[in-house]
PDB file of N, CA and C in Angstrom:
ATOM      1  N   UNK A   1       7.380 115.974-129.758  1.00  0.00           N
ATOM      2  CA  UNK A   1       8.292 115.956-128.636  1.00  0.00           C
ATOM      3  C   UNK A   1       9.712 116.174-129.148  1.00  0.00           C
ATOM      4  N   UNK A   2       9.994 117.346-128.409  1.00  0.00           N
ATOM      5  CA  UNK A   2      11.799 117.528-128.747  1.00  0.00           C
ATOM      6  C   UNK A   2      12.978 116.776-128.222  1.00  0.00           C
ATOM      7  N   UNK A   3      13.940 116.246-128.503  1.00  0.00           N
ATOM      8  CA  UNK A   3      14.813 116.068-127.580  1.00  0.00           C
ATOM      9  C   UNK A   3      16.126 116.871-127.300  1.00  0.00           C
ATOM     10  N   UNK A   4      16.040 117.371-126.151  1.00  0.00           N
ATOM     11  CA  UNK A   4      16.518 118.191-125.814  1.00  0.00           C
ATOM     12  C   UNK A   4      18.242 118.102-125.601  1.00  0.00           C
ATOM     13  N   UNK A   5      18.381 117.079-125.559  1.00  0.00           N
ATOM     14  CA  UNK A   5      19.908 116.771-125.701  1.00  0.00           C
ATOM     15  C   UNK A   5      20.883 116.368-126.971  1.00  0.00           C
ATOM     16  N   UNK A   6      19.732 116.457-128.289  1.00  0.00           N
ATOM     17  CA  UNK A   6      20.062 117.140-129.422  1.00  0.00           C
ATOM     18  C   UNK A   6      20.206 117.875-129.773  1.00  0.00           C
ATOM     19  N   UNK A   7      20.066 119.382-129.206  1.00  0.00           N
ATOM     20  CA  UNK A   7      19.920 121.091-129.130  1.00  0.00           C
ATOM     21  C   UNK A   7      21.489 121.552-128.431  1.00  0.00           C
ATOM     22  N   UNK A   8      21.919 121.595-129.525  1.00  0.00           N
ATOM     23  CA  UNK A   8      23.562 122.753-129.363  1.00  0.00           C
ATOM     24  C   UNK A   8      23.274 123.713-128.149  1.00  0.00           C
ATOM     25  N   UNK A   9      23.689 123.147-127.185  1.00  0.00           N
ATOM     26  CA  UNK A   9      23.706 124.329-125.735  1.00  0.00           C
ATOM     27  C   UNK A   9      25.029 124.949-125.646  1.00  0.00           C
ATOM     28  N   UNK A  10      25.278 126.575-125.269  1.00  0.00           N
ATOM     29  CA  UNK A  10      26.619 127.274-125.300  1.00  0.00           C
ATOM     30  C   UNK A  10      27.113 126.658-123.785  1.00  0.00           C
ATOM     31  N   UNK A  11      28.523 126.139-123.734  1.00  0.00           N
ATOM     32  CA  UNK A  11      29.291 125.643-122.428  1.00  0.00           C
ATOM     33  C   UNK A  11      30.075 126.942-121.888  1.00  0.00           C
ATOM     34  N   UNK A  12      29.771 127.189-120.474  1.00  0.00           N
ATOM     35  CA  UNK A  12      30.416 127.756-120.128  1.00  0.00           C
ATOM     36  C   UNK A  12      31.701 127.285-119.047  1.00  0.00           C
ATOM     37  N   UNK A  13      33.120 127.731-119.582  1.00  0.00           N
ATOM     38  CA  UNK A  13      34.281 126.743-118.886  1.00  0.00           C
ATOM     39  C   UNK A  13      34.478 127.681-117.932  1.00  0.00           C
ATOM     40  N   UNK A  14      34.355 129.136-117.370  1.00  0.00           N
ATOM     41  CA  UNK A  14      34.578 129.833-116.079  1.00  0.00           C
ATOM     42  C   UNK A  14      35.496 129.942-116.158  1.00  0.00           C
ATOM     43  N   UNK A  15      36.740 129.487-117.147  1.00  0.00           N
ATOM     44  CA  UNK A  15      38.249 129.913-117.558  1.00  0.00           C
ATOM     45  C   UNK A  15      38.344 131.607-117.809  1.00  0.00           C
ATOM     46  N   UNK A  16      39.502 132.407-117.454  1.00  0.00           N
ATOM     47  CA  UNK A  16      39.710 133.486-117.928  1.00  0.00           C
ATOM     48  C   UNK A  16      40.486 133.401-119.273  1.00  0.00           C
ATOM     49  N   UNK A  17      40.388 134.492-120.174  1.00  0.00           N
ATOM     50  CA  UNK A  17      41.139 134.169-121.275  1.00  0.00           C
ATOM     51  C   UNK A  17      42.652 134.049-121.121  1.00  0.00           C
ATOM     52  N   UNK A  18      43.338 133.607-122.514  1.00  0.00           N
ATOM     53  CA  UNK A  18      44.763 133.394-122.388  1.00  0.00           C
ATOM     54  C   UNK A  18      45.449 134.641-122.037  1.00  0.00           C
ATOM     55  N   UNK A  19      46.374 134.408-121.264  1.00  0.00           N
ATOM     56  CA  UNK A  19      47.178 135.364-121.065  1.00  0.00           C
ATOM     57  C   UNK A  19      49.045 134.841-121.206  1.00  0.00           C
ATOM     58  N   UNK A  20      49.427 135.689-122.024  1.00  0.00           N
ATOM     59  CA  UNK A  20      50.979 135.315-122.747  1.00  0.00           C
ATOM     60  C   UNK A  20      51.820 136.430-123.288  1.00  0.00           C
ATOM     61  N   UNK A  21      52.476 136.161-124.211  1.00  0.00           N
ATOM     62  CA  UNK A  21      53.449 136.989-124.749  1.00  0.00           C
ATOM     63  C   UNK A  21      52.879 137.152-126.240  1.00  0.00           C
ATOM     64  N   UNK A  22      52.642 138.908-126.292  1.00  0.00           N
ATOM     65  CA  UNK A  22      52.569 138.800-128.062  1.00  0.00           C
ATOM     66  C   UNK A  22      53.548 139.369-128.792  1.00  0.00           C
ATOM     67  N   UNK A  23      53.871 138.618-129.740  1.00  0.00           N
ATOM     68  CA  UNK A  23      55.081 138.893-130.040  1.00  0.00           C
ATOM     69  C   UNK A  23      54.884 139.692-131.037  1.00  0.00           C
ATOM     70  N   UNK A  24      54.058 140.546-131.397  1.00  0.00           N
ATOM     71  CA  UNK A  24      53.594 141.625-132.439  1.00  0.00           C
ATOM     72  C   UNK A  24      53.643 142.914-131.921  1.00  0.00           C
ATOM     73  N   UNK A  25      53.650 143.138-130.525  1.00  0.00           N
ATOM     74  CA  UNK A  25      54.310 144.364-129.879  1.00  0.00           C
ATOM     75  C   UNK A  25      55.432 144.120-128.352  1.00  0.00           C
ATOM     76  N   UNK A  26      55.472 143.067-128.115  1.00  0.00           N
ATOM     77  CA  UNK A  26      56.839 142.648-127.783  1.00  0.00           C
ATOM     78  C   UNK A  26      56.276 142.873-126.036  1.00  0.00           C
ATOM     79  N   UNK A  27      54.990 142.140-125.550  1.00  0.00           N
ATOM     80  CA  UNK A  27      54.673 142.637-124.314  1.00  0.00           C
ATOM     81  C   UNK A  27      53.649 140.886-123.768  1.00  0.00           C
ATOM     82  N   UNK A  28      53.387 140.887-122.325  1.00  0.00           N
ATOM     83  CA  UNK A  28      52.564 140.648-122.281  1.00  0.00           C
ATOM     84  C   UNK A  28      51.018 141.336-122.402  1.00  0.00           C
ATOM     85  N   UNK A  29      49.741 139.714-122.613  1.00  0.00           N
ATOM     86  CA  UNK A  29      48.620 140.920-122.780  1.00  0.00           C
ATOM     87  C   UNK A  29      47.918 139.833-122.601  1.00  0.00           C
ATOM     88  N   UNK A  30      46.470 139.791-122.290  1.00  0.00           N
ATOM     89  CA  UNK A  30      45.445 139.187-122.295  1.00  0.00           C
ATOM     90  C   UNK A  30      44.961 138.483-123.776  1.00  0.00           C
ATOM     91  N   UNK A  31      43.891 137.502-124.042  1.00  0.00           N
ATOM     92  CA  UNK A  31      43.455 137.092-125.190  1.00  0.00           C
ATOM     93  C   UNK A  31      44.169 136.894-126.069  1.00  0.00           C
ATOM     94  N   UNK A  32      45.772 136.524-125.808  1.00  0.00           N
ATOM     95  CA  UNK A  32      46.498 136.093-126.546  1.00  0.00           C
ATOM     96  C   UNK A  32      46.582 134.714-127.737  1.00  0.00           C
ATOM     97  N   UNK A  33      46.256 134.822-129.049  1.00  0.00           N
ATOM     98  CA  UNK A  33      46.107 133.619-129.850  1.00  0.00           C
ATOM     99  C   UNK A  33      47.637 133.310-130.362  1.00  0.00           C
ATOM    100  N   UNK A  34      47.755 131.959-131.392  1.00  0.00           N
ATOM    101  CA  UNK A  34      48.326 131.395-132.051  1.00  0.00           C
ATOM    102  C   UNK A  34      48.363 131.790-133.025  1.00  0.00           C
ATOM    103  N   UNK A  35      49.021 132.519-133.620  1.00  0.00           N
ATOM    104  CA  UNK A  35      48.956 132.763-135.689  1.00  0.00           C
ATOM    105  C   UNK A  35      49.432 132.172-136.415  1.00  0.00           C
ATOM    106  N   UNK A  36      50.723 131.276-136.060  1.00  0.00           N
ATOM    107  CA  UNK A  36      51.749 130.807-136.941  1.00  0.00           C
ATOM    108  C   UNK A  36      53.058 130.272-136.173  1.00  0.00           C
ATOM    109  N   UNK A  37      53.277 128.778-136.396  1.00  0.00           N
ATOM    110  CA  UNK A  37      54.147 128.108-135.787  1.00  0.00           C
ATOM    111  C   UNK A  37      55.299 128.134-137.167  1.00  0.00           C
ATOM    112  N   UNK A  38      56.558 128.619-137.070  1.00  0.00           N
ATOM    113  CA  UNK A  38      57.696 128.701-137.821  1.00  0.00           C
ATOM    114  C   UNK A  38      58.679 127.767-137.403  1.00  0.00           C
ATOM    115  N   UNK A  39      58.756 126.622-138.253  1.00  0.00           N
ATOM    116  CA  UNK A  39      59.972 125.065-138.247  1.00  0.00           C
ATOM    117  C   UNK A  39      61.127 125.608-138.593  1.00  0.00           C
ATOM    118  N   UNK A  40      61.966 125.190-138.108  1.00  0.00           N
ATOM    119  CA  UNK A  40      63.270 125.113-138.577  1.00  0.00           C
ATOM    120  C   UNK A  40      64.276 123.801-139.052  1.00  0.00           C
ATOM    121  N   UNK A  41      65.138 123.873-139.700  1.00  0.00           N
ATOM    122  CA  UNK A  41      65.363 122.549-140.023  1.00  0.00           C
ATOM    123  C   UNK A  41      66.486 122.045-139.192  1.00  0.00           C
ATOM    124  N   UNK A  42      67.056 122.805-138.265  1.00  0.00           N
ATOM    125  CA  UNK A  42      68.060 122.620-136.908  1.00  0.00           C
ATOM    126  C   UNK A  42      67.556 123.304-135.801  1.00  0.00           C
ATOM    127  N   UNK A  43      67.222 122.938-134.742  1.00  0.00           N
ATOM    128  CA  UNK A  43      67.195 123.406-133.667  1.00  0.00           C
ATOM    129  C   UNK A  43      65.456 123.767-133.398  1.00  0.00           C
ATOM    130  N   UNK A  44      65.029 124.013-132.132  1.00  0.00           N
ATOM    131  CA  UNK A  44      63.759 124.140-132.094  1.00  0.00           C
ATOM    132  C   UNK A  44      63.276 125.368-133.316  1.00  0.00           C
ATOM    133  N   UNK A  45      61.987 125.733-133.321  1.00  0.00           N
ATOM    134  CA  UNK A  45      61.044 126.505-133.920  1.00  0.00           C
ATOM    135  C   UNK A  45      60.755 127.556-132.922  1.00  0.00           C
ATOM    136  N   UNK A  46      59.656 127.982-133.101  1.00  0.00           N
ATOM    137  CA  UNK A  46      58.803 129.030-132.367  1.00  0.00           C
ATOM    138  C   UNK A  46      57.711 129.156-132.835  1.00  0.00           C
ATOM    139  N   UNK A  47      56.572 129.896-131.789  1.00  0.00           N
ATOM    140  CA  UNK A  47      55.449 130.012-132.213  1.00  0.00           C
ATOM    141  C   UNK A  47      55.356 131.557-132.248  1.00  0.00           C
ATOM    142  N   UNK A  48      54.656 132.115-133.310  1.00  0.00           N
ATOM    143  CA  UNK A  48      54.020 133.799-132.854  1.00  0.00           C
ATOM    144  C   UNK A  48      52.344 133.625-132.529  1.00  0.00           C
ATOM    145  N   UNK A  49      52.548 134.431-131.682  1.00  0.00           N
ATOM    146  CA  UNK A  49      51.106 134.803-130.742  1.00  0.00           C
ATOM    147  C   UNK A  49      50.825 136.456-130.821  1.00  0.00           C
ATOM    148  N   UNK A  50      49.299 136.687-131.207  1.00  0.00           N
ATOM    149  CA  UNK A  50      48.961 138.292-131.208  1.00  0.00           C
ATOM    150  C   UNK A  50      48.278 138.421-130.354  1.00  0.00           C
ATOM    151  N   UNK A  51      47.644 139.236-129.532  1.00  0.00           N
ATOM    152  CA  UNK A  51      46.544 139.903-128.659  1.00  0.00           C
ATOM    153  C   UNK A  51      45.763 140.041-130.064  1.00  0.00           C
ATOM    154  N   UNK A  52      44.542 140.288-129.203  1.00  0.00           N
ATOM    155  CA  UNK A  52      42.977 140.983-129.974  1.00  0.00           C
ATOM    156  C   UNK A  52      43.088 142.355-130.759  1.00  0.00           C
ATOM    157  N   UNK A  53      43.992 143.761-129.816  1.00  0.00           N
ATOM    158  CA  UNK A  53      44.416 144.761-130.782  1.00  0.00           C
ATOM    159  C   UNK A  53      45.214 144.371-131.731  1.00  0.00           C
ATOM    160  N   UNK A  54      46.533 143.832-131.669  1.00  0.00           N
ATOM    161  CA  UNK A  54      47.506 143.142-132.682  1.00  0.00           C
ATOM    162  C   UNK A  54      47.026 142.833-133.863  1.00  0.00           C
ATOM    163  N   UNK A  55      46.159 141.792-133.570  1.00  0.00           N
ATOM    164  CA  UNK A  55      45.403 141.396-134.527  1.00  0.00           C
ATOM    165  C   UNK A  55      43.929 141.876-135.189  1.00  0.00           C
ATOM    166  N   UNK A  56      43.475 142.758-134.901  1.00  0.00           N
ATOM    167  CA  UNK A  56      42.732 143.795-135.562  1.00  0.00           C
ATOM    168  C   UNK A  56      43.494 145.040-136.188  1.00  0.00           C
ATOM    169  N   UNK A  57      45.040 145.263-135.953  1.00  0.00           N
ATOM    170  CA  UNK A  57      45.807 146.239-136.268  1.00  0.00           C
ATOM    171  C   UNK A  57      46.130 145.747-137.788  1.00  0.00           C
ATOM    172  N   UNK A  58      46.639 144.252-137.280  1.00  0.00           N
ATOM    173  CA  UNK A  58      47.276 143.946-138.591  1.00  0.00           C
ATOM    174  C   UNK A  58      46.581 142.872-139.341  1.00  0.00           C
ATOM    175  N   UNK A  59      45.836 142.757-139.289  1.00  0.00           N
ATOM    176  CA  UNK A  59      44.678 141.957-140.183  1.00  0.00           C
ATOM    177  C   UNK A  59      45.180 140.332-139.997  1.00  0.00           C
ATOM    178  N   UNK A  60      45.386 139.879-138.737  1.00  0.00           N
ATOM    179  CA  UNK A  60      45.992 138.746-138.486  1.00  0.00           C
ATOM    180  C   UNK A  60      44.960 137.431-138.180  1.00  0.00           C
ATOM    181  N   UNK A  61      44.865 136.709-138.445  1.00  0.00           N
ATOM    182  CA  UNK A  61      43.895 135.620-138.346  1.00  0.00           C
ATOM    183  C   UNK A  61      44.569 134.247-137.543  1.00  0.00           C
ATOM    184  N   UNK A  62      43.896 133.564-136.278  1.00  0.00           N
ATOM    185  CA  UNK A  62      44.658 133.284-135.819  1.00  0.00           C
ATOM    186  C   UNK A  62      44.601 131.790-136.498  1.00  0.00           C
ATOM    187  N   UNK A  63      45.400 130.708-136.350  1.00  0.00           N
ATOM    188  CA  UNK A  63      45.822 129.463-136.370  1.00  0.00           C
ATOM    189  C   UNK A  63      44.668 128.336-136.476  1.00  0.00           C
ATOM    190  N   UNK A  64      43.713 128.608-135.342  1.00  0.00           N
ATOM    191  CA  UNK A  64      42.780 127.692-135.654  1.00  0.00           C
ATOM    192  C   UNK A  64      41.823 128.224-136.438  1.00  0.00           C
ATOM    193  N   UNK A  65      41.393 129.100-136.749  1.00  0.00           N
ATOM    194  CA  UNK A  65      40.361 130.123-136.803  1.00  0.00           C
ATOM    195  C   UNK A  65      40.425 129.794-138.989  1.00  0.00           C
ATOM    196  N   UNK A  66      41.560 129.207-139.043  1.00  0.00           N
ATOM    197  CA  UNK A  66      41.573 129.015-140.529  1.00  0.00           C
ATOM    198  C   UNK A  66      41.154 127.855-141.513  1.00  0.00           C
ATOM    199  N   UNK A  67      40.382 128.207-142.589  1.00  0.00           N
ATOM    200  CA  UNK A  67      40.080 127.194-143.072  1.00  0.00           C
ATOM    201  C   UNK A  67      41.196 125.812-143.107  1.00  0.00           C
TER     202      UNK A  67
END
């Protein structure tokens, strides 16, 4: 007997993907990720965000996605 609520099931959230600013061609776009949050030591920071082309253009890996 299996138990079935030990078995990794895929969730589906019915969310559309992110949609934002990528700042790798200076537009909005769909499937927008996180690559790299840049601190500063006065004043706020910023984050850069790529789209899916962006980041297949430029070999970009996003934020969580890293070891």
């Amino acid at each position: 007997m299996t138990d079935s609520a030990s078995e990794a099931q895929p969730v589906e959230t019915g969310r559309s993907p992110a949609i934002g600013y990528c700042t790798h061609h200076h537009g909005y776009a769909g499937d927008v990720r996180l690559i790299d949050v840049v601190e500063q030591g006065s004043g706020p920071g910023y984050a850069l965000r790529a789209c899916g082309p962006c980041r297949a253009a430029y070999n970009l890996v996003p934020l969580g996605d890293r070891p």
